[in-house]
Protein backbone atom coordinates (compact mmCIF):
# COMPACT_ATOMS: atom_id res chain seq x y z
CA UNK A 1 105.02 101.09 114.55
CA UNK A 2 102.41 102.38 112.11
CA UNK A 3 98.47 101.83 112.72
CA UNK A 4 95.25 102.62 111.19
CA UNK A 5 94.95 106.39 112.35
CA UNK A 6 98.55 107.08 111.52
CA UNK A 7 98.47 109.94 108.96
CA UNK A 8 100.65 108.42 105.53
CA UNK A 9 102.74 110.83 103.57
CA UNK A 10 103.28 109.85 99.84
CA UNK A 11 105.36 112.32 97.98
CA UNK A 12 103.74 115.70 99.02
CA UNK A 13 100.33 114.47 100.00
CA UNK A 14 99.27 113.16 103.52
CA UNK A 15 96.37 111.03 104.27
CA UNK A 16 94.81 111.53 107.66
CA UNK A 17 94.27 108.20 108.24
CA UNK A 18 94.93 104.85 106.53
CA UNK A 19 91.88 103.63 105.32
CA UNK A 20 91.02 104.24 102.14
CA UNK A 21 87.21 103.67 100.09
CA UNK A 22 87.99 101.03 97.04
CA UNK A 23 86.74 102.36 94.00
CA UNK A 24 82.66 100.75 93.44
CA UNK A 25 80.90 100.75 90.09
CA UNK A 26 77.87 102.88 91.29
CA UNK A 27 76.28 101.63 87.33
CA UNK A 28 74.45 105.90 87.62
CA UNK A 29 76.01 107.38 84.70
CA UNK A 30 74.41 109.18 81.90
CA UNK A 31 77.21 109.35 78.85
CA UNK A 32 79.92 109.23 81.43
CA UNK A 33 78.89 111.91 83.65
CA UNK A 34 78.69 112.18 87.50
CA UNK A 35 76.00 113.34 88.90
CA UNK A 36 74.15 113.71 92.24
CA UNK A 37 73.96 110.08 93.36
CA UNK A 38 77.81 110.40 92.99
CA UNK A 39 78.19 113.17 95.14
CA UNK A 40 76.29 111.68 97.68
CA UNK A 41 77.26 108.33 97.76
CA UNK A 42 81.22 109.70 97.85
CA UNK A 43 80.39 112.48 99.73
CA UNK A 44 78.96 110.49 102.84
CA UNK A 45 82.37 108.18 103.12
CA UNK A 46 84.15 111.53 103.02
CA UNK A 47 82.30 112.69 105.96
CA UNK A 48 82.10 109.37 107.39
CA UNK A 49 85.62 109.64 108.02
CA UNK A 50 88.07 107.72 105.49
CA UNK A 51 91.43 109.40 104.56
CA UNK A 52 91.03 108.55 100.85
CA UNK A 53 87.86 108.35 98.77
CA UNK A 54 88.47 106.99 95.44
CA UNK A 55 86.24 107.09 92.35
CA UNK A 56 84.45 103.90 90.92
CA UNK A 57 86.19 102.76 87.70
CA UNK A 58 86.13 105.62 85.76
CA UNK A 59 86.36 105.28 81.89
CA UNK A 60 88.89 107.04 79.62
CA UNK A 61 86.76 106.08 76.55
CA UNK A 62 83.06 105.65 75.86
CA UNK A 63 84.25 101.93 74.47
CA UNK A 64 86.33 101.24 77.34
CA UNK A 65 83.18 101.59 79.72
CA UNK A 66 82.18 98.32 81.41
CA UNK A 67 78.59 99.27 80.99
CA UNK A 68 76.79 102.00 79.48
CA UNK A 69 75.82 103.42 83.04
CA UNK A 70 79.82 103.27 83.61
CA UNK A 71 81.22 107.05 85.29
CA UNK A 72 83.80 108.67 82.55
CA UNK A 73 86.45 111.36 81.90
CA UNK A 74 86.75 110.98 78.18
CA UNK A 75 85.62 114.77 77.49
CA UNK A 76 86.13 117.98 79.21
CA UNK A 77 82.74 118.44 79.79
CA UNK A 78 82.98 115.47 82.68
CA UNK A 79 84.85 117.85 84.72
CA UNK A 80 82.50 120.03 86.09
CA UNK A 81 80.58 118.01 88.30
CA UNK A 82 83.54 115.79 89.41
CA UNK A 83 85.21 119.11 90.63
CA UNK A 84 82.24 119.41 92.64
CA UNK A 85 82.36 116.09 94.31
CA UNK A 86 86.34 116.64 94.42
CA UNK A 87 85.28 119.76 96.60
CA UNK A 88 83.00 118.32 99.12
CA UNK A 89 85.41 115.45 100.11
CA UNK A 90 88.27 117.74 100.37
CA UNK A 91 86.01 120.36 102.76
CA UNK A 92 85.33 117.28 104.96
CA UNK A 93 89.59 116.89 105.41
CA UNK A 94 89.69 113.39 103.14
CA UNK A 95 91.79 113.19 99.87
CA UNK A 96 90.05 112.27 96.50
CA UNK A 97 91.50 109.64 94.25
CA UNK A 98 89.98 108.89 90.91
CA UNK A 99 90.39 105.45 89.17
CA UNK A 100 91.25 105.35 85.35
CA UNK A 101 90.30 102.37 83.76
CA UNK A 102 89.22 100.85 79.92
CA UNK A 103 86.98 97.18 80.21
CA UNK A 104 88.75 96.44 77.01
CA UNK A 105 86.93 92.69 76.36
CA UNK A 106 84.58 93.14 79.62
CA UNK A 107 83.20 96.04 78.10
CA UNK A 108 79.33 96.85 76.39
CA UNK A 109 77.68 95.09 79.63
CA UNK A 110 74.78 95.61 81.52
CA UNK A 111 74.35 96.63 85.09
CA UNK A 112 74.34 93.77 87.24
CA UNK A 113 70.87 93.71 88.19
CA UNK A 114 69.76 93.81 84.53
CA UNK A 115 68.58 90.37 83.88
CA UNK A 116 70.11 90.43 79.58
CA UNK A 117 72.77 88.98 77.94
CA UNK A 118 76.29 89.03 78.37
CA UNK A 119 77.54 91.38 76.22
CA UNK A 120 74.95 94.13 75.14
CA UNK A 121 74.25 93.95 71.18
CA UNK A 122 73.57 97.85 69.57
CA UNK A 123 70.36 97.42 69.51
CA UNK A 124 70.49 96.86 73.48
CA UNK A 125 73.22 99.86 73.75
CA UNK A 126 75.98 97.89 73.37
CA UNK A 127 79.40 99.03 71.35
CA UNK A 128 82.11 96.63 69.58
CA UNK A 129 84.83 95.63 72.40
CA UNK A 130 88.40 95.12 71.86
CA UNK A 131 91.19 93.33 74.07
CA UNK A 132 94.99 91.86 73.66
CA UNK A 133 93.50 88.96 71.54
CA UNK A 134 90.27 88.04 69.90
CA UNK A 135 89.56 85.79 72.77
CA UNK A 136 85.60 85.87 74.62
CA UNK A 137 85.68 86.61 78.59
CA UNK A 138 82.97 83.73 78.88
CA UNK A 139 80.40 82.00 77.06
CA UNK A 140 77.80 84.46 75.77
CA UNK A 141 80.09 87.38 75.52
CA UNK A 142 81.17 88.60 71.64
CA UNK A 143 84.31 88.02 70.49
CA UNK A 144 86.39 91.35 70.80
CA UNK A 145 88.05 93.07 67.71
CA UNK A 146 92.34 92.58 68.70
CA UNK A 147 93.75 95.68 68.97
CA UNK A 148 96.27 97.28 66.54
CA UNK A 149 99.38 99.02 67.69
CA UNK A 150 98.09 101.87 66.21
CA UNK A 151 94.87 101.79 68.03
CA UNK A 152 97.06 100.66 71.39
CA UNK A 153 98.76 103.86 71.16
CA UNK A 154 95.25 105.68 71.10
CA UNK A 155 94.38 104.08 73.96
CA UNK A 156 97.58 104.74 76.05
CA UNK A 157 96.87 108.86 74.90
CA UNK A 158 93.90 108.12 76.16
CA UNK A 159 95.14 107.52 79.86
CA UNK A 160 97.01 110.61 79.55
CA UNK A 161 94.13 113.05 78.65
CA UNK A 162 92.26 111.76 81.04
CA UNK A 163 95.03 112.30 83.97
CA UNK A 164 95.09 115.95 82.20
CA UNK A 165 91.25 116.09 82.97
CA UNK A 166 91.54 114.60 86.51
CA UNK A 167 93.98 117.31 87.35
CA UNK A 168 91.40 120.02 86.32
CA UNK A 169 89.23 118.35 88.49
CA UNK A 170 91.34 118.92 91.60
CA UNK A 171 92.28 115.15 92.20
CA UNK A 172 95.22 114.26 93.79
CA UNK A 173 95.78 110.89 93.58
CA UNK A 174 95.42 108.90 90.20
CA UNK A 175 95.13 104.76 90.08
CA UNK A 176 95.76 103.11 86.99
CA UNK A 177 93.57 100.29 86.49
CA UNK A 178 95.37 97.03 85.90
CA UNK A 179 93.26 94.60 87.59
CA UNK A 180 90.18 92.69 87.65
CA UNK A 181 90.42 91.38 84.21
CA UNK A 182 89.68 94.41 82.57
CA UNK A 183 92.12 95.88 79.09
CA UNK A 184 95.60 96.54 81.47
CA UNK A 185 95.02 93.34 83.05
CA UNK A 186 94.17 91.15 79.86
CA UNK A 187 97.45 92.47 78.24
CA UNK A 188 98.71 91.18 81.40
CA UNK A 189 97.80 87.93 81.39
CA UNK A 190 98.39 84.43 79.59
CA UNK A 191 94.87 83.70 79.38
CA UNK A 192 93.71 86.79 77.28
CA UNK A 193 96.95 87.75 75.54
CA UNK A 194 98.38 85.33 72.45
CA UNK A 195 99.48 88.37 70.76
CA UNK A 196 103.17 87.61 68.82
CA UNK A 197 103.94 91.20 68.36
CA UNK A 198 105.98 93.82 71.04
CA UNK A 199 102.71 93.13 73.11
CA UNK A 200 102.54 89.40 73.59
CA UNK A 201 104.51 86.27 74.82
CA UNK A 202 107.23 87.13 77.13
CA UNK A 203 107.02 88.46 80.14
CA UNK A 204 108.39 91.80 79.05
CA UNK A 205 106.33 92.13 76.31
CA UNK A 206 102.77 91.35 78.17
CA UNK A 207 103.85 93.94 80.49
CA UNK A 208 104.86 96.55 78.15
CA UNK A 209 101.50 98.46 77.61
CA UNK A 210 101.17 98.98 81.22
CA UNK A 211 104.72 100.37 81.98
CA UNK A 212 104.17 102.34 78.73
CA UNK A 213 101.16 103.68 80.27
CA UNK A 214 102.40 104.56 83.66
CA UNK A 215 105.64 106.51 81.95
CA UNK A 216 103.06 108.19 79.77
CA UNK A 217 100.48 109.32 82.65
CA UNK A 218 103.57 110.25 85.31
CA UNK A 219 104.86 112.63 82.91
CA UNK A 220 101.74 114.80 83.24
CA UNK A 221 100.76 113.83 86.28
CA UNK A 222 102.43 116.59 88.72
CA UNK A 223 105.60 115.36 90.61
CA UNK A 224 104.16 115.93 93.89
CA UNK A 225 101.44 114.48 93.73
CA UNK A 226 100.84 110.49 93.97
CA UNK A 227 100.10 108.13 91.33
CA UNK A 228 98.72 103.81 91.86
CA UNK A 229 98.57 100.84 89.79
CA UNK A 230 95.72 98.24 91.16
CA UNK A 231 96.78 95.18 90.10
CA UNK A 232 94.92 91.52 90.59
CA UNK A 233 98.08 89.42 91.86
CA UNK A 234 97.05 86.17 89.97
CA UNK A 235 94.57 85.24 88.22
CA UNK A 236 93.89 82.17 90.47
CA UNK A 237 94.00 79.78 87.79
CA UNK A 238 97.33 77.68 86.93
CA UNK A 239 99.17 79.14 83.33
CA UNK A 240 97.61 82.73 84.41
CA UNK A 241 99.36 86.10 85.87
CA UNK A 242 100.44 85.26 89.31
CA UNK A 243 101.89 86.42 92.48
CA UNK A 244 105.46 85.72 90.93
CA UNK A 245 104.65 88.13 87.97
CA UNK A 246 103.13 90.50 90.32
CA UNK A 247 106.24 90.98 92.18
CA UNK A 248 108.38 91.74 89.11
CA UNK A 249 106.17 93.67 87.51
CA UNK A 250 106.00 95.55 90.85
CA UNK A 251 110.13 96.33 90.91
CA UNK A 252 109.61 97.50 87.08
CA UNK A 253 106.64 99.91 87.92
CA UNK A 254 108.23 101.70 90.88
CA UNK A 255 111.47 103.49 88.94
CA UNK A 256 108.71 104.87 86.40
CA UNK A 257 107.12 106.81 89.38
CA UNK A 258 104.66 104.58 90.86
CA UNK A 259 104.04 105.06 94.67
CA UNK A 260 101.18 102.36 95.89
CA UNK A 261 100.48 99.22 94.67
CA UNK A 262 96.48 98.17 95.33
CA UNK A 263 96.82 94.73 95.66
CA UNK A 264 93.43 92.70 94.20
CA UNK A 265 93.15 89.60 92.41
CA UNK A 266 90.98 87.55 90.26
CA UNK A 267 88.33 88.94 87.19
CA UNK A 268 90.39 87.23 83.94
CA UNK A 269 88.91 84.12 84.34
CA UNK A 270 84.89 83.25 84.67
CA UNK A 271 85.23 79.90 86.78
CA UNK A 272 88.40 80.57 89.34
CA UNK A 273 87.94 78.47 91.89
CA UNK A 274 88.89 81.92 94.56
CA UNK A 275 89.75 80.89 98.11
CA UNK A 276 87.80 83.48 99.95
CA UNK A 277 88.07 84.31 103.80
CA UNK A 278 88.74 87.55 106.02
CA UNK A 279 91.59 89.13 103.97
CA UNK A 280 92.49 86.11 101.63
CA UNK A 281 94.40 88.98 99.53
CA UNK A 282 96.36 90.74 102.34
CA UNK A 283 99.03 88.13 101.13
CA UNK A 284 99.77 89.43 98.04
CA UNK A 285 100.03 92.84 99.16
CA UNK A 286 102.74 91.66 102.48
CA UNK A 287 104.42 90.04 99.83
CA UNK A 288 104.82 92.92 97.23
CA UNK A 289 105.96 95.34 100.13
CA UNK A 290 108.49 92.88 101.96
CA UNK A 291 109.97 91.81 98.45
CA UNK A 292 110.14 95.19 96.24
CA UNK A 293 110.51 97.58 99.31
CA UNK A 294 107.44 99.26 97.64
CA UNK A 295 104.24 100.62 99.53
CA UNK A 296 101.04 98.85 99.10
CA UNK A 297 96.93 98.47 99.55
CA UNK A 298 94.98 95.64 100.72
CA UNK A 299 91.84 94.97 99.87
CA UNK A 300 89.03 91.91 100.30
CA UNK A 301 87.20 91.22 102.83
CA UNK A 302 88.23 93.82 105.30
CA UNK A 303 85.38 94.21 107.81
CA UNK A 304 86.39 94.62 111.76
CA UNK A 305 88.90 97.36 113.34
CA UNK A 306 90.75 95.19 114.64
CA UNK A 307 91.72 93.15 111.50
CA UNK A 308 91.99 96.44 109.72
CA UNK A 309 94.70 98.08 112.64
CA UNK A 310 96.64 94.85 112.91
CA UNK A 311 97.35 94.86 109.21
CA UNK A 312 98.65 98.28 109.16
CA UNK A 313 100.80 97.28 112.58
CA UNK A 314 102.28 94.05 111.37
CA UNK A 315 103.74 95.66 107.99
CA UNK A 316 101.37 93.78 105.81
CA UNK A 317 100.18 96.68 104.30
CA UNK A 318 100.47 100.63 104.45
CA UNK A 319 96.75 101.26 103.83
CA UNK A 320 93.35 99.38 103.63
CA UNK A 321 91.01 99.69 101.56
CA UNK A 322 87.40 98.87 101.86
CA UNK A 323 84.58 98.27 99.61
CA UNK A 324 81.47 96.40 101.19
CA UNK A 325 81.72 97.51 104.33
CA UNK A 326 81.86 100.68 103.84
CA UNK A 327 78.57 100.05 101.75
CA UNK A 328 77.16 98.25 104.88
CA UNK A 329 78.48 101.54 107.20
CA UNK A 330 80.08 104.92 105.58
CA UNK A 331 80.77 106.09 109.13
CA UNK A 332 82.68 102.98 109.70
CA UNK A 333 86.13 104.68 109.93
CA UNK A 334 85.00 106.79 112.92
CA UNK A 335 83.47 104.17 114.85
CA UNK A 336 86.88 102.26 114.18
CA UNK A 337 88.71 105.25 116.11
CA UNK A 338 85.89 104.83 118.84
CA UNK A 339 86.84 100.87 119.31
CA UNK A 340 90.59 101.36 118.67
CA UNK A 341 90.97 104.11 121.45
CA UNK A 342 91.41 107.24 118.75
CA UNK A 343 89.76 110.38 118.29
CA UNK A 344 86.92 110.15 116.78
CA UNK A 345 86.40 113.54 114.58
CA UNK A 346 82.41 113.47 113.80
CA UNK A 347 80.72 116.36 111.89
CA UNK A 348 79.77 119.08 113.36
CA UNK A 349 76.35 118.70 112.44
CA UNK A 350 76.15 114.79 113.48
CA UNK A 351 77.59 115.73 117.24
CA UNK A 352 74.67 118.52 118.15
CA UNK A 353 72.29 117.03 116.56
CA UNK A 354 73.25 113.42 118.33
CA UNK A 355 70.28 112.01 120.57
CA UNK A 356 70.62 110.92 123.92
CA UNK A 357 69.75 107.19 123.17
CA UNK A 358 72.50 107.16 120.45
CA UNK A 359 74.44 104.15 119.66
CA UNK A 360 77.85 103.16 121.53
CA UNK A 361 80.11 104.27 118.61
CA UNK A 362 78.31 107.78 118.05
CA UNK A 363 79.41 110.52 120.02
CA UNK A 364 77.06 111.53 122.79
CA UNK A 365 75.90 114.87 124.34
């Protein structure tokens, strides 16, 4: 029986542990580039113990940003500095992951404590967005230009240099980003795709950019190494993507080289009514694993050790990942081997320097 500090072997990689840091739109970014507030913020979950740090959202285009502050890997000049941060989580025995994403039609925002309109306007920063269809996420946002299949394919080769760029970087796992509502997603769903070409309608055809994607991306991402899909499960709203999609689309992505599914949900539609609670999407992901026999990520709502362990135990998952929590705490993995009876492997530095009066969870003298 698996739990939270069992080390998990994908293909030729092994993560010390099974928690993982969900990728977090930091909004830092100056033309795509990291910089030291990156290295920082995922530096200090690195040594705070997780097994995998992954990347916020991390834009293969300057138009597929979802703000203008938005981290990117469009040009090989981003490399540099993510090979930095690449370095320091790697030193502290964690695994990097970068997330590759385009906003498609949630794209040209502002941060979210920047009190301005929807969609930013040129004047304000702002670029032209595109999507599936020329449908508005929500009332104030522009109407997005529909994508050609000419400009698809640009988009899809787009993916691909970017995986070419993360490699340089020294990342080892890559997640495609097919969730939250963003341009995978919206091809994905009812509610943002009317296309009537080899892109819209059926099933196979809302579905077909992503495969096409993931073939594209696995054949230069190396063979040992591990590549994700995050995917929202439904769209919580009735004629939306669902769970039953999910799961299909899941048994097509795995042939083409998949290994983990990151199991979201929600971010097509403004107003879904979202049931939230302690891991209200640990569901989808027990369900993806038991019915396509493929490994999987939950995510939402994660916050105790126990919760986390007894997900791993009980099969509903193979890894966790956590967001706000690890906001709240980045040494939250290491008091979790404290309270779950595991070795907790501090830095160095934090153990000498630890006072007598330190808290419970911290080692002492």
């Amino acid at each position: 029986m698996s739990h939270l500090f069992e080390p998990l072997t994908i293909r030729s990689l092994t993560l010390p542990n099974r928690i993982a840091v969900s990728p977090m739109c930091m909004y830092s970014s100056e033309d795509g580039f990291a910089n030291d507030w990156h290295l920082v913020h995922l530096g200090s979950r690195a040594a705070g113990g997780a097994g995998l740090v992954l990347t916020e959202a991390t834009a293969v285009t300057p138009q597929g940003r979802i703000s203008p502050r938005d981290l990117g890997i469009w040009r090989d000049e981003h490399i540099e500095f993510l090979a930095r941060i690449v370095h320091f989580i790697t030193q502290r025995g964690s695994t990097a992951g970068i997330q590759l994403a385009h906003a498609g039609r949630k794209a040209s925002t502002p941060a979210p404590w920047e009190q301005r309109t929807a969609t930013l306007s040129g004047a304000e920063g702002g670029w032209p967005i595109v999507a599936p269809s020329p449908i508005p996420f929500d009332e104030g946002c522009i109407v997005p230009q529909e994508l050609s299949t000419g400009e698809i394919d640009a988009i899809t080769a787009a993916f691909v240099d970017a995986a070419r760029r993360s490699l340089l970087a020294g990342f080892q796992i890559a997640e495609i980003h097919a969730a939250h509502g963003y341009l995978l997603h919206q091809f994905l769903s009812p509610l943002s795709n009317q296309r009537t070409d080899q892109y819209g309608g059926s099933f196979e055809n809302r579905t077909r950019l992503l495969r096409t994607v993931v073939t594209a991306v696995r054949e230069v991402w190396p063979e040992h190494l591990p590549l994700w899909v995050r995917i929202s499960a439904t769209d919580w709203v009735d004629g939306g993507w669902d769970i039953e999609q999910s799961v299909e689309l899941v048994r097509r992505l795995l042939p083409l080289g998949v290994d983990l599914i990151d199991c979201s949900s929600g971010g097509s539609a403004p107003h879904a009514r979202i049931p939230l609670g302690a891991g209200y999407q640990t569901q989808f992901a027990e369900r993806i694993r038991r019915e396509t026999g493929g490994r999987t990520g939950s995510v939402g709502q994660i916050t105790a050790p126990a919760q986390a362990d007894h997900i791993i135990r009980s099969g509903q998952a193979d890894l966790v990942l956590l967001a706000r929590e690890l906001l709240r705490d980045p040494y939250w993995p290491l008091r979790a081997a404290r309270e779950l009876g595991h070795q907790s492997p501090w830095p160095a530095q934090y153990v000498r320097a630890a006072p007598h009066n330190t808290p419970a969870y911290l080692p002492k003298d």
